[in-house]
Structures are given as C-alpha cells and as structure tokens.
Protein backbone atom coordinates (compact mmCIF):
# COMPACT_ATOMS: atom_id res chain seq x y z
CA UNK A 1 0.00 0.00 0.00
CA UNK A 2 3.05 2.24 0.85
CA UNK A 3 4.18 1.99 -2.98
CA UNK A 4 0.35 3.09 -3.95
CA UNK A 5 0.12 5.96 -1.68
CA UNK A 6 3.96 7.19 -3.11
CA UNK A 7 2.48 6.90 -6.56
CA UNK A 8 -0.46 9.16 -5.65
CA UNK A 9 2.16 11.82 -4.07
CA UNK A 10 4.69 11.79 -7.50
CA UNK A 11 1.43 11.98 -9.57
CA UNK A 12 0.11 15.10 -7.90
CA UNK A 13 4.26 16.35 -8.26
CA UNK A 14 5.28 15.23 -11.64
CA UNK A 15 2.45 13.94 -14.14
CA UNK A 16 -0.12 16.26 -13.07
CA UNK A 17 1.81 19.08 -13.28
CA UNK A 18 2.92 18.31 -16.50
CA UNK A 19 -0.60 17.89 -18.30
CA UNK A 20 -2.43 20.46 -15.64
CA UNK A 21 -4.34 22.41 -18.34
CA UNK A 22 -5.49 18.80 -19.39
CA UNK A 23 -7.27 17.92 -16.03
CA UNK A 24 -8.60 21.67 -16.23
CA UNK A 25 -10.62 20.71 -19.22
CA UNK A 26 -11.32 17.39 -18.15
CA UNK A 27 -12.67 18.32 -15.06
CA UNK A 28 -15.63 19.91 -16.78
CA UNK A 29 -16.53 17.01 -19.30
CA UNK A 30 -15.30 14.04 -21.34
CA UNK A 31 -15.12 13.46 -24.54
CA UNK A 32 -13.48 9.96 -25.36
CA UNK A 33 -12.92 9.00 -29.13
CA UNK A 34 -12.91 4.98 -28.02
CA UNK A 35 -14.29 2.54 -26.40
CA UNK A 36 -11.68 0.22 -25.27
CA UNK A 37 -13.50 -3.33 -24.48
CA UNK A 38 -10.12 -5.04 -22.75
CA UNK A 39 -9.57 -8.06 -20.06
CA UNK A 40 -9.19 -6.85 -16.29
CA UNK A 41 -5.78 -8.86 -16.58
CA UNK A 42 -3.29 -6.85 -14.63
CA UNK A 43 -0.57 -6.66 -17.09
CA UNK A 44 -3.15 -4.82 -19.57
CA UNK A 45 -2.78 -1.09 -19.57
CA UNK A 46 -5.06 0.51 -22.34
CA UNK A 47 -3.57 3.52 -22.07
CA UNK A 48 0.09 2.83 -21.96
CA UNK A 49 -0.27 0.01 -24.93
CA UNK A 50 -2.04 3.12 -27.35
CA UNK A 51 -0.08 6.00 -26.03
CA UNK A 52 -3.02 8.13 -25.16
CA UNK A 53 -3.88 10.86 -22.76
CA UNK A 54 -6.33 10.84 -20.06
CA UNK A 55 -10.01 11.41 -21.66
CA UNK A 56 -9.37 10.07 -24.97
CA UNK A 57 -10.37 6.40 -24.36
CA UNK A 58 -13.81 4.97 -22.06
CA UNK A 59 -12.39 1.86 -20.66
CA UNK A 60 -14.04 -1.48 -19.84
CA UNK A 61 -12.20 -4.53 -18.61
CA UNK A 62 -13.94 -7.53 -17.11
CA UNK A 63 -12.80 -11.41 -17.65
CA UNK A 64 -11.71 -12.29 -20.75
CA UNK A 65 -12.78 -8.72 -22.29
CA UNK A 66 -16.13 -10.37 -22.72
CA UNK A 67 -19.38 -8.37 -24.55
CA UNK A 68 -23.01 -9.56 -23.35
CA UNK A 69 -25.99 -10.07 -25.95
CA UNK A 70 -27.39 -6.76 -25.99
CA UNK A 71 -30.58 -7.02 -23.16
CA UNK A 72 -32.69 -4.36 -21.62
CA UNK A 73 -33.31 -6.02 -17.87
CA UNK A 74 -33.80 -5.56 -14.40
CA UNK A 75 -30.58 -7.31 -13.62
CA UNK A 76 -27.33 -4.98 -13.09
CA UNK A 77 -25.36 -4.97 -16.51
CA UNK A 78 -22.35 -3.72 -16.18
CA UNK A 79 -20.50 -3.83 -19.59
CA UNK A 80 -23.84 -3.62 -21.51
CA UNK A 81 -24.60 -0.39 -19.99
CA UNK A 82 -21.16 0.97 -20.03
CA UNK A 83 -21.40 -0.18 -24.12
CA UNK A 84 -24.61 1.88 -24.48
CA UNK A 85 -23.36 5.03 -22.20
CA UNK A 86 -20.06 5.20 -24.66
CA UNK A 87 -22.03 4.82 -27.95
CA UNK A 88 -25.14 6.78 -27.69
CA UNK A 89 -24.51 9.58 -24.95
CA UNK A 90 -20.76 10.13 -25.35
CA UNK A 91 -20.78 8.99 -29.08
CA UNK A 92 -17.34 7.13 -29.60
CA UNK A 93 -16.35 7.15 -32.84
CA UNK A 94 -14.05 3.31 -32.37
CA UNK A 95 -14.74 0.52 -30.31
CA UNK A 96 -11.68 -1.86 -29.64
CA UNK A 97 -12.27 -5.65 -28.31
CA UNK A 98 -8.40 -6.87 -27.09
CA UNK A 99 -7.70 -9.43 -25.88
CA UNK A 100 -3.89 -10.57 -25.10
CA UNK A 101 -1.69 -13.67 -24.44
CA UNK A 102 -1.57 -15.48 -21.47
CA UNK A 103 -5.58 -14.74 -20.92
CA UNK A 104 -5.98 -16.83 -17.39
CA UNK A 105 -9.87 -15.98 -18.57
CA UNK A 106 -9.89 -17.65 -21.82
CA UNK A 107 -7.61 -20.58 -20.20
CA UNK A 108 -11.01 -21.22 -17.88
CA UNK A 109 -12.96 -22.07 -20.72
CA UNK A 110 -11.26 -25.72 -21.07
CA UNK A 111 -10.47 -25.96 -17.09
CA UNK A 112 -13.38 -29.34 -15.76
CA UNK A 113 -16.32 -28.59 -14.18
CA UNK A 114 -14.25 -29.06 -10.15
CA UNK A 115 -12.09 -25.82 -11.28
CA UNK A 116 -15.13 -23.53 -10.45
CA UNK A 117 -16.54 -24.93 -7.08
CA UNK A 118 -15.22 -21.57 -5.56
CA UNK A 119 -15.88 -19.60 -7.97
CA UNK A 120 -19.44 -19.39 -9.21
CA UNK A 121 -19.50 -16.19 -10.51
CA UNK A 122 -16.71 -17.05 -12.90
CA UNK A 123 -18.06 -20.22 -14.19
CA UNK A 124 -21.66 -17.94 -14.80
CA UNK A 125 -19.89 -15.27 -16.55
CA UNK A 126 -17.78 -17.81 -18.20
CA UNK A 127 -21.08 -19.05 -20.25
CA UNK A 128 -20.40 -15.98 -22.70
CA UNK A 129 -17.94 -17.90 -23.99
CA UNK A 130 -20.20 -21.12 -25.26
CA UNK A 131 -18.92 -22.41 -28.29
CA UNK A 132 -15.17 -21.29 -28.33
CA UNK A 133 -14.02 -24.74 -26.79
CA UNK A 134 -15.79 -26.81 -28.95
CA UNK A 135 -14.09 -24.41 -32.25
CA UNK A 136 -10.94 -24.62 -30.91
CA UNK A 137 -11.51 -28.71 -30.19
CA UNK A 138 -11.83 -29.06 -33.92
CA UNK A 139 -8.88 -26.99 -34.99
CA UNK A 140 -6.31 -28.42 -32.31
CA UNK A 141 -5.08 -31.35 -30.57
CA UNK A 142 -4.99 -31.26 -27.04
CA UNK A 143 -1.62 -31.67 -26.65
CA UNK A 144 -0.94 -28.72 -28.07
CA UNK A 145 -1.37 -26.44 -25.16
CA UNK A 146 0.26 -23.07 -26.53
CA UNK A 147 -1.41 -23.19 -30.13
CA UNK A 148 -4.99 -23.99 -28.12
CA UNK A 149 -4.11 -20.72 -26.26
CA UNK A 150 -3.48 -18.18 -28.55
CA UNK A 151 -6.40 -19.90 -30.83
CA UNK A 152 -8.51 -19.64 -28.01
CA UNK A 153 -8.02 -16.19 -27.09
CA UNK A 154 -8.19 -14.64 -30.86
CA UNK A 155 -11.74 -16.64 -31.81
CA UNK A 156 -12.65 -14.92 -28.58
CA UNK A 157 -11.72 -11.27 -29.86
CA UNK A 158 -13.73 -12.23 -32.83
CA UNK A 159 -16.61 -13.49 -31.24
CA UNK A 160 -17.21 -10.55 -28.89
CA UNK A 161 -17.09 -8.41 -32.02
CA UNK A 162 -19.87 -10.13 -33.40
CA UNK A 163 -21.53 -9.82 -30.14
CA UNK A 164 -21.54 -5.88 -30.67
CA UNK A 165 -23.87 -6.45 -33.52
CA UNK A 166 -26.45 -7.24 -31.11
CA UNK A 167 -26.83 -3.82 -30.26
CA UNK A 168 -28.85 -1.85 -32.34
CA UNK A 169 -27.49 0.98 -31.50
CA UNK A 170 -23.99 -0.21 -32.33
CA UNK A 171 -25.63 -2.01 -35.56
CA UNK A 172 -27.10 1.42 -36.79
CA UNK A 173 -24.08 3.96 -36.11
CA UNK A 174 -21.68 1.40 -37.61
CA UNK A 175 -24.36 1.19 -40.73
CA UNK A 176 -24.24 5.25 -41.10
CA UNK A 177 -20.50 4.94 -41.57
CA UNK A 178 -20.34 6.89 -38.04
CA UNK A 179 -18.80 4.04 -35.85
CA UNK A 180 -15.54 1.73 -36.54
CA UNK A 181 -15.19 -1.74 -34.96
CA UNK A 182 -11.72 -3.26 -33.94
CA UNK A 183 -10.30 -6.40 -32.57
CA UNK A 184 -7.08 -6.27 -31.16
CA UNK A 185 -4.46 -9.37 -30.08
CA UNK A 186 -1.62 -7.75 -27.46
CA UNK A 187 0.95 -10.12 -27.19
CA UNK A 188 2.44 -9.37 -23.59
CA UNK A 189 5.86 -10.48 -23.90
CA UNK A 190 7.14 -8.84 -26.89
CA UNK A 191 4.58 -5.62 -26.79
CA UNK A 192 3.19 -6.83 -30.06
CA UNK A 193 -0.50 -5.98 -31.47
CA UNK A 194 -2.41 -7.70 -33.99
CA UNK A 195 -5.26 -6.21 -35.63
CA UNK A 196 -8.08 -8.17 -37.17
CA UNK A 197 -8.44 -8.00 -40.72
CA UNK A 198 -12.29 -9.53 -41.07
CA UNK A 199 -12.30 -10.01 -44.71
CA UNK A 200 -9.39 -12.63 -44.59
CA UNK A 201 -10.19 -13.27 -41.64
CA UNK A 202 -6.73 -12.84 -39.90
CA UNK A 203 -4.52 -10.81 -37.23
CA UNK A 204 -2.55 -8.41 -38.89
CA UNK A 205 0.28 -6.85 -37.03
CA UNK A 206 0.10 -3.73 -36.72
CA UNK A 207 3.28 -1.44 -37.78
C-alpha cells in the first residue's frame, strides 16, 4: 500500500503538473474517441499500450474482455450499460475488443467442471464464452497447449465483435459509416498488437 500511496504523491508532483491544463478541461466534461472493451488482466494497460492521454479512451475490462448479448433487464449490466453510455450519450467514434496472451480468462474455458466450485461467478460469466471450446476442439489437438491458447483467445476477440452487432445501437451507427469496430491481439511479452483484418479473416500486425 506504501508503494500506492507514493504513486499518488509523485502523480500530484510530476504527471499532473505536466498535463495540468489537461485535467482543467477534463474536469468539466469528457469526450473519449474509443471505447476500449479489454480483459481486467493486470498486465493490460489501455492507455500505456495506445499512447493516449487521459479522456481520450472509455475503458471497460472484465474477464476475458467479454461483450453480453445486448438485453434491456432488471438485472445490473455492467459492460452492456457501459457499451450503451459510450455509444449513444458520449458517441465514440471506435470501439476496440483486445484481448492478449496469457488470458488466465480464456484458459477457464477448457479448465473441468471441479475448477469452479469456488468460484461461481466465474463459471456464470464464463457461459459468454459457449462455443469457443468446442471451435478450438476441432482446430487443435490437445496436446498442443500453446497453439490452443493463442487460438482460443483470438476466436474470442472475434466473437465478442460479433456480439456488438447485437446492439442496435452499435448495428445502426456502424451502418451510417459513423462508428468503426476493432479487434485487437496484445501479445504481452514482446509488446506486439495484432489487428483483425475480417475479410481474410486474420490478425494483422500492426506497424
């Protein structure tokens, strides 16, 4: 906690400073171009992987940078209102789906049924992911355990994009030309990221 509360102390002193007329602006509205859709993985940091300053992206990161069937409900929706807050009231002009390597979220969707006896909430949140593991069955063997992960974790980018197309309001923006749709791969270990190129239906680095 000591290394938190220093962090807070240097960012009041040094980064603050530096962007002050920023935070001036900001303080009186937002404006974000993007919605990033990311994992809640630690080692993801939407801001440091694009380079961008504080108000330019609306950030969302749960498990596995997952994207609920668009629902209106009395149940609390988290990521579906936080998708329908960024597209229709602060009118984003990108969303970005990325997912990375080494997603312990996407690993959970081959773990057995005794993995998630402690965690319930996982295993319930894991059911957006029905029908990866069976793809990903039919591609590779199970011995393969690091092709199975990254194949795992890139149908899963896809799939949440085409999840976004459950949204009408998504569906009709990105109809009007007024609203571009991403999916990103970050590789962690060599600060790599692959865009998806949906007509050949491949990750493209991006350079």
């Amino acid at each position: 906690m000591e290394k938190l509360l220093r962090g807070v102390v240097n960012f009041q002193k040094e980064d603050f400073e530096s962007h002050k007329e920023l935070f001036k602006e900001l303080g009186k509205q937002q404006k974000p171009h993007t919605l990033f859709i990311g994992c809640s993985d630690s080692r993801i940091v939407p801001n440091l992987i694009t380079k961008t300053l504080p108000g330019e992206l609306f950030v969302v990161r749960n498990i596995a940078n997952l994207v609920p069937p668009y629902r209106t409900s009395t149940d609390y929706a988290a990521t579906t209102s936080a998708i329908e807050y960024a597209v229709i009231v602060l009118e984003v002009e990108n969303i970005i789906v990325c997912g990375h390597s080494n997603c312990g979220g996407c690993a959970c969707i081959h773990k057995e049924e005794a993995y998630f006896e402690n965690v319930p909430n996982v295993k319930k949140w894991l059911e957006l992911t029905d029908g990866i593991k069976e793809k990903v069955n039919a591609q590779i063997p199970k011995d393969d355990i690091l092709s199975r992960e990254w194949l795992t974790e890139q149908i899963n980018i896809v799939e949440q994009i085409k999840r976004l197309f459950s949204y009408p309001f998504v569906v009709d923006k990105y109809k009007k030309g007024n609203l571009k749709i991403y999916g990103w791969y970050y590789i962690i270990e060599t600060g790599e990221v692959y865009n998806y190129n949906s007509e050949k239906q491949i990750f493209e680095l991006i350079k």
